[in-house]
N, C-alpha and C. Protein backbone atom coordinates (compact mmCIF):
# COMPACT_ATOMS: atom_id res chain seq x y z
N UNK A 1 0.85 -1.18 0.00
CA UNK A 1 0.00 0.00 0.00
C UNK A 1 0.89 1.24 0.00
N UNK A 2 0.90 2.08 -0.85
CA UNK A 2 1.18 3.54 -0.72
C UNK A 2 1.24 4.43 0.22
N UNK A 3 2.11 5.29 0.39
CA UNK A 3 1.45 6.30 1.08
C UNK A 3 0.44 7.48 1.65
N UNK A 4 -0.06 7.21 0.01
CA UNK A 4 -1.20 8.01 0.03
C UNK A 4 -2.48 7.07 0.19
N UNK A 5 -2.48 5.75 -0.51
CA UNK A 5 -3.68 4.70 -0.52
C UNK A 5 -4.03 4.98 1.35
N UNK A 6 -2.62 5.12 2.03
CA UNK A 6 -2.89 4.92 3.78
C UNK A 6 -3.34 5.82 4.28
N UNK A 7 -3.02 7.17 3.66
CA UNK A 7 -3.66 8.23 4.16
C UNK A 7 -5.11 8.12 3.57
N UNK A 8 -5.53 8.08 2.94
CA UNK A 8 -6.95 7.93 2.49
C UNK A 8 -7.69 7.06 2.73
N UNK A 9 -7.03 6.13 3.63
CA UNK A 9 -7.84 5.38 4.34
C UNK A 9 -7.95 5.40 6.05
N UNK A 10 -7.64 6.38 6.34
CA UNK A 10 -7.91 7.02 7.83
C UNK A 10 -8.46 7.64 7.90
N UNK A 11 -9.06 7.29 8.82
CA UNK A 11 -10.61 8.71 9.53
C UNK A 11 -10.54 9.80 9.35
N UNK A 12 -11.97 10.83 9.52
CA UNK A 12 -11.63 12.22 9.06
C UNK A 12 -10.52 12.53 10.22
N UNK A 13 -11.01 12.21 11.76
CA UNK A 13 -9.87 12.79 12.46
C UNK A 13 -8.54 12.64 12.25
N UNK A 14 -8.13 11.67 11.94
CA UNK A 14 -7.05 11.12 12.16
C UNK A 14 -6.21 12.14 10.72
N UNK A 15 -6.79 12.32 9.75
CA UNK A 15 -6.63 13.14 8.46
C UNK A 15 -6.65 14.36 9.10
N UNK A 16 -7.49 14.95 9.70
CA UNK A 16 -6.88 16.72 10.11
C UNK A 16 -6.39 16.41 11.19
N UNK A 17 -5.75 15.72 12.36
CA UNK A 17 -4.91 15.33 13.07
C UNK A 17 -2.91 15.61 12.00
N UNK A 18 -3.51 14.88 11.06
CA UNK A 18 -1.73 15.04 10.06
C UNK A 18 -1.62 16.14 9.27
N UNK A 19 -3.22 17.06 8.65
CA UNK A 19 -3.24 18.20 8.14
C UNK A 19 -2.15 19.30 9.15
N UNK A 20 -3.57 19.58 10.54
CA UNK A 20 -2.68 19.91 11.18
C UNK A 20 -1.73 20.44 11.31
N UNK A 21 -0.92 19.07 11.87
CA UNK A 21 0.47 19.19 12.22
C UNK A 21 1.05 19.36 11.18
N UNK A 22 1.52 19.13 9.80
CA UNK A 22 1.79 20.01 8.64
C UNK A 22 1.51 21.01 8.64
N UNK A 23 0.48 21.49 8.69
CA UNK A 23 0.55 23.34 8.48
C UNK A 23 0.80 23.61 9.54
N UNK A 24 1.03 23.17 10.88
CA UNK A 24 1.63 23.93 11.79
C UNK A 24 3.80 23.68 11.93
N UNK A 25 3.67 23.19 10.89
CA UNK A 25 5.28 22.62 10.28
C UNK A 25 5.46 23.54 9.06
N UNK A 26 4.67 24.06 8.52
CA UNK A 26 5.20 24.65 7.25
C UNK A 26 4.99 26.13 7.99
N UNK A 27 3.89 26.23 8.69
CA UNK A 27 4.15 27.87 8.84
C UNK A 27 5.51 28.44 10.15
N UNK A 28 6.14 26.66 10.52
CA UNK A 28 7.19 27.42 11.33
C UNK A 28 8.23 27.52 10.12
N UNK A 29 8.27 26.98 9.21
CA UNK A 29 9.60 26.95 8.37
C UNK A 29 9.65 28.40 7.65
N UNK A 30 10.29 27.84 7.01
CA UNK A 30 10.79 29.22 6.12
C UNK A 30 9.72 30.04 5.17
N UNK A 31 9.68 30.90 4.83
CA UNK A 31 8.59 31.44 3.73
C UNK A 31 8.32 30.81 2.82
N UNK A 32 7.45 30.48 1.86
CA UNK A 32 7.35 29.76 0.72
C UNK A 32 7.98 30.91 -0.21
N UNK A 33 8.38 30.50 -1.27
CA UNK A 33 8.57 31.45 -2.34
C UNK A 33 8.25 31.08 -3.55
N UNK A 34 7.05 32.55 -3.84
CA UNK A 34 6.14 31.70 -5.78
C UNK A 34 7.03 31.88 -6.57
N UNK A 35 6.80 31.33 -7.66
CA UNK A 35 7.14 31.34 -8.77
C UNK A 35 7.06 32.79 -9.61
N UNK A 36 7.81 33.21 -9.95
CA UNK A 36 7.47 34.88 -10.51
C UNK A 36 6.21 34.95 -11.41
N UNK A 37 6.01 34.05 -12.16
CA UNK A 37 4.79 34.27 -13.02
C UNK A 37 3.44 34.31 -11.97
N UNK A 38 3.42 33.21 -10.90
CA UNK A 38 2.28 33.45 -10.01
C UNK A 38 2.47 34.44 -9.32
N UNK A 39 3.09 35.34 -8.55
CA UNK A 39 3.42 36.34 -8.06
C UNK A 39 2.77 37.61 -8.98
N UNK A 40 3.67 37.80 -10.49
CA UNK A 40 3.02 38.43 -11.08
C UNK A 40 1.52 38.66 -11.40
N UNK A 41 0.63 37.53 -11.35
CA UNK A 41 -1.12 37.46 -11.50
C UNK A 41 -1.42 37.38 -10.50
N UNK A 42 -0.93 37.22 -9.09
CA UNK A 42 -1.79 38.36 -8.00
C UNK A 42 -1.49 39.47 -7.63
N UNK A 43 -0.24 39.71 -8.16
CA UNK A 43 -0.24 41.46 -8.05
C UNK A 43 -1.10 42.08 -9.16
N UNK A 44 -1.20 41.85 -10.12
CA UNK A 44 -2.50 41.76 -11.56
C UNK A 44 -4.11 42.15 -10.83
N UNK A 45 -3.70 40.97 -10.05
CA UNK A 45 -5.38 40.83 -9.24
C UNK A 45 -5.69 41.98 -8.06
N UNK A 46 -4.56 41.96 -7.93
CA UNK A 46 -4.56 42.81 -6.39
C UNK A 46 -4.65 44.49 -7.43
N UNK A 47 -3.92 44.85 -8.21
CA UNK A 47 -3.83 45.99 -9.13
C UNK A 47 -5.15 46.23 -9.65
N UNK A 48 -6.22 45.21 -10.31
CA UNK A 48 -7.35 45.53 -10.63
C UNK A 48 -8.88 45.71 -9.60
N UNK A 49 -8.07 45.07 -8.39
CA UNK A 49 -9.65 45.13 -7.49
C UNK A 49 -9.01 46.78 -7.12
N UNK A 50 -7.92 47.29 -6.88
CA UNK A 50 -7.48 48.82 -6.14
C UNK A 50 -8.05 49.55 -7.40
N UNK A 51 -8.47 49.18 -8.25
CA UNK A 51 -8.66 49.89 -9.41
C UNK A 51 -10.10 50.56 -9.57
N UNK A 52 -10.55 49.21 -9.23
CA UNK A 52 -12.30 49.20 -8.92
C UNK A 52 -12.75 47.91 -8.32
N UNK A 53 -12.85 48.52 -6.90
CA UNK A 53 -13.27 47.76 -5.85
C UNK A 53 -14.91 47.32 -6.39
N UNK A 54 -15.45 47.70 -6.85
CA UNK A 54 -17.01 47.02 -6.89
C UNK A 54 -16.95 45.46 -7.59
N UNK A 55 -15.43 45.31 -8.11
CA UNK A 55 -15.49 44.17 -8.61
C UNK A 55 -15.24 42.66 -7.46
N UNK A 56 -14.76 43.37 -6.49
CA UNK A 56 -14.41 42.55 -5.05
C UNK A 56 -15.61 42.10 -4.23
N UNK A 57 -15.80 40.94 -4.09
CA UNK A 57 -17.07 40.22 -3.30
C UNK A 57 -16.57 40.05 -2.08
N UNK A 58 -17.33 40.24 -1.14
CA UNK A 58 -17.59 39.99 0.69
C UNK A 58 -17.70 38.44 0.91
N UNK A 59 -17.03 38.57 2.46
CA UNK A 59 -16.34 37.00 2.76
C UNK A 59 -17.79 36.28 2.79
N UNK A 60 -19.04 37.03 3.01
CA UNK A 60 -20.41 36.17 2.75
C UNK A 60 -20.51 35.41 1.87
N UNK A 61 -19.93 36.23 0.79
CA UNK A 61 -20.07 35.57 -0.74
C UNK A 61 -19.01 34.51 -0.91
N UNK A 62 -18.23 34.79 -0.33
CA UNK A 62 -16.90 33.74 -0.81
C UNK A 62 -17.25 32.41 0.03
N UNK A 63 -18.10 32.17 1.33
CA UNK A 63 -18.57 30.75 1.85
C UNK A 63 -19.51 30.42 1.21
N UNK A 64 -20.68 31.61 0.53
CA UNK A 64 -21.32 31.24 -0.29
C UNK A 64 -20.66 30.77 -0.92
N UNK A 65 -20.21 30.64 -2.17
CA UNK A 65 -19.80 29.82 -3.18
C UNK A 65 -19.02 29.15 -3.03
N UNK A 66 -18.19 29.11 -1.37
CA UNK A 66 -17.33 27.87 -1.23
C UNK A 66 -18.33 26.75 -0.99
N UNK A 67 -19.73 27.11 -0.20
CA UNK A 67 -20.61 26.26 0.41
C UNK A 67 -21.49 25.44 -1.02
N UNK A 68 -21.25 26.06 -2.42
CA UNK A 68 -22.11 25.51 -3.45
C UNK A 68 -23.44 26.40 -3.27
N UNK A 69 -23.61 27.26 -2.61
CA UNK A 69 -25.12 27.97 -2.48
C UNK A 69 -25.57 28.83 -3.65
C-alpha cells in the first residue's frame, strides 16, 4: 500500500490530526517562495480590485460559493 492509498484510508480525524500538524510545520519553516509568473497574476489581481473595488465580493459571498449555495 502507498502512502497516500494509507492516508486515504484514515478517519476524518485522524486526516486533520496530520493536516494539522503540517501546516503547523510549514508555517514554522521558512517562507514559501512563488514562482514569478504566479506572483506576477496576483499582483495583476490585487492591481485591478485597487482599481475598482465594486469588482471585489464579501467574505459572505466567498462561503457562499465555497458552500455551493
Amino acid at each position: 500500500m502507498t502512502l497516500q492509498e494509507s492516508l486515504r484510508s484514515l478517519p476524518p480525524d485522524q486526516k486533520f490530526a496530520i493536516v494539522t500538524q503540517l501546516w503547523d510545520d510549514l508555517a514554522s519553516s521558512a517562507p514559501l517562495t512563488l514562482p514569478p509568473d504566479e506572483l506576477a497574476e496576483m499582483q495583476r489581481r490585487r492591481d485591478e480590485m485597487l482599481a475598482d473595488p465594486s469588482i471585489a465580493i464579501d467574505a459572505d459571498e466567498v462561503w457562499r460559493r465555497v458552500d455551493g449555495d
